[in-house]
Protein backbone atom coordinates (compact mmCIF):
# COMPACT_ATOMS: atom_id res chain seq x y z
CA UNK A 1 224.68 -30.42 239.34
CA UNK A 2 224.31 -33.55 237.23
CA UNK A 3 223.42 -36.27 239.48
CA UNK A 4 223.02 -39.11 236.67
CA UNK A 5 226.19 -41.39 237.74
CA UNK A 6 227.95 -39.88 240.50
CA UNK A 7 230.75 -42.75 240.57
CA UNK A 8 231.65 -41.74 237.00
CA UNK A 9 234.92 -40.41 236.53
CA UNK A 10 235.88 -41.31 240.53
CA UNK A 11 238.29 -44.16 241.02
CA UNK A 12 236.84 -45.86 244.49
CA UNK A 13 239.26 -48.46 246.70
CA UNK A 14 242.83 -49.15 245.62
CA UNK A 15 244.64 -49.99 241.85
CA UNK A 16 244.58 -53.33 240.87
CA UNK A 17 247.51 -55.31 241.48
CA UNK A 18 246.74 -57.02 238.08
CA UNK A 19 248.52 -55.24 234.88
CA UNK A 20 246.04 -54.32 232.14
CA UNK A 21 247.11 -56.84 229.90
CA UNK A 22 246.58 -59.55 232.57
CA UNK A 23 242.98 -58.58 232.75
CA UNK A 24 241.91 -58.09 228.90
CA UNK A 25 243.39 -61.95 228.90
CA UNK A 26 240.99 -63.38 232.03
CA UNK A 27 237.96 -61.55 229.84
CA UNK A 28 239.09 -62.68 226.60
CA UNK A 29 239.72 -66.14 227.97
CA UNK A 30 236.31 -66.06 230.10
CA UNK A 31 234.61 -65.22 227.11
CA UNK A 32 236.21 -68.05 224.69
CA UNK A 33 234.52 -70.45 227.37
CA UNK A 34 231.10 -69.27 225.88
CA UNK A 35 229.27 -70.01 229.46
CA UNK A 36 230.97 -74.02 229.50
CA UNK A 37 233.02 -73.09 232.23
CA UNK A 38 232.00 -70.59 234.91
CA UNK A 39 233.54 -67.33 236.39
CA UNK A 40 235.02 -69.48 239.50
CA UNK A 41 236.41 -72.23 237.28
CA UNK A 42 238.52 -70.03 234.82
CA UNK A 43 239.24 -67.28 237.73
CA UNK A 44 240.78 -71.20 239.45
CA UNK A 45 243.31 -71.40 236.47
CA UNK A 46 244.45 -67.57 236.55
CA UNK A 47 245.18 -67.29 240.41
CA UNK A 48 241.72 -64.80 241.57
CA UNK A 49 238.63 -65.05 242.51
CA UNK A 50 235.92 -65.47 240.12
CA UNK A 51 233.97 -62.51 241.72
CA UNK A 52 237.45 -60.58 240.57
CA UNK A 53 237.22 -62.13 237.02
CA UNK A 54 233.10 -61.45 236.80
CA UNK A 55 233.83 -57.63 237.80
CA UNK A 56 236.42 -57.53 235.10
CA UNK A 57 233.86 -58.85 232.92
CA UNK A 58 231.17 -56.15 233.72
CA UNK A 59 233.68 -53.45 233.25
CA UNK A 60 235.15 -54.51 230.28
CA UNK A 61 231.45 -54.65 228.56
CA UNK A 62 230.67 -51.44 230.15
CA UNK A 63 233.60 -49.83 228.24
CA UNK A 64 232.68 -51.80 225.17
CA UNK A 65 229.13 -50.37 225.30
CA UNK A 66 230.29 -46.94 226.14
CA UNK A 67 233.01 -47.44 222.75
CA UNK A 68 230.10 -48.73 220.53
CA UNK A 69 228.58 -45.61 220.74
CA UNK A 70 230.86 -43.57 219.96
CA UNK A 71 232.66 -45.58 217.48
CA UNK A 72 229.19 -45.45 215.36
CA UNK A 73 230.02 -41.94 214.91
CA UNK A 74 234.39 -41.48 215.05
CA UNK A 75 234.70 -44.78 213.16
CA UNK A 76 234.00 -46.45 210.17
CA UNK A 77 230.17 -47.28 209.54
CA UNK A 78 228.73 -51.27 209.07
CA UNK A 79 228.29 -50.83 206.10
CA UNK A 80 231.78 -49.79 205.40
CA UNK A 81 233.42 -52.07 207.55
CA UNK A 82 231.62 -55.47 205.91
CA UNK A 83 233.17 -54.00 202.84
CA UNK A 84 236.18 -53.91 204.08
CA UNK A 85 236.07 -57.21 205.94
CA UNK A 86 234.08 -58.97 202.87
CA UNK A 87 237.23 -57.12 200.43
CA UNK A 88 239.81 -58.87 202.90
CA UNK A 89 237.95 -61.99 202.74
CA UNK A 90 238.16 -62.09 198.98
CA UNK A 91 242.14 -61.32 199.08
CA UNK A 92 242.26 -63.93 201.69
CA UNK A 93 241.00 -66.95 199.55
CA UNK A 94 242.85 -65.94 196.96
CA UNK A 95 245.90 -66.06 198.66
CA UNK A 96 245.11 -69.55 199.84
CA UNK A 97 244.26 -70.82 196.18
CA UNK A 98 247.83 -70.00 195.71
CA UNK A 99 249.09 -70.99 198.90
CA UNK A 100 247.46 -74.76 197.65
CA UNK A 101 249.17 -74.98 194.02
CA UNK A 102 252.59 -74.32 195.34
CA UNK A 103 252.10 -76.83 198.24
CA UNK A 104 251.04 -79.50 195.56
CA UNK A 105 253.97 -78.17 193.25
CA UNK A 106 256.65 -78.86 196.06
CA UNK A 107 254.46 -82.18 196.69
CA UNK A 108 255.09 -83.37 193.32
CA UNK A 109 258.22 -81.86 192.97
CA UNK A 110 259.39 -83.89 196.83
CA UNK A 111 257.62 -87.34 194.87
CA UNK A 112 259.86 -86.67 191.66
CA UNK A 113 263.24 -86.35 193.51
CA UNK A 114 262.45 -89.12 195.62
CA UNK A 115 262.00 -91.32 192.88
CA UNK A 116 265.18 -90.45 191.30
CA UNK A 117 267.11 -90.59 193.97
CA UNK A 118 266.11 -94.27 194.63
């Protein structure tokens, strides 16, 4: 008998009353505060407590940790995702190089018809 966690895998009290999405939210927007605001003033603006927002917190870097470490292996490696990332990065700018000459071609283009039509 493997004693290590004995809560794993048991679900204890009663199901949220919060839908998933909901939740991912509070943590996403809990972290975007980067520790200016604390658990009790963002957990204000959703409508629960912030002892409800911290736990959602913990769990949701608990199941971050727990995907990390597997992901290593099932997933792509660092070294293959920065040259993915640093490949999309490269299309990026170059899509916003000619995102910039067309804006200044309909700029000029807006200046010429303005004039004529004056």
């Amino acid at each position: 008998m493997d004693l290590a966690d004995p809560r794993e895998g048991v679900l204890v009290g009663r199901k949220s009353p919060y839908p998933e999405e909901f939740r991912s939210n509070a943590v996403a927007l809990c972290r975007v505060a980067g520790g200016k605001r604390t658990y009790a003033a963002v957990a204000t603006d959703l409508g629960v407590t912030g002892e409800t927002l911290r736990s959602w917190v913990r769990q949701a870097d608990e199941q971050a940790s727990r995907g990390h470490s597997h992901s290593d292996q099932a997933g792509e490696s660092r070294d293959e995702e920065l040259d993915r990332l640093r490949a999309e990065n490269g299309r990026l700018r170059k899509a916003e190089k000619e995102w910039e000459l067309e804006r200044e071609i309909l700029r000029r283009a807006a200046a010429y018809f303005a004039k004529e039509m004056k």
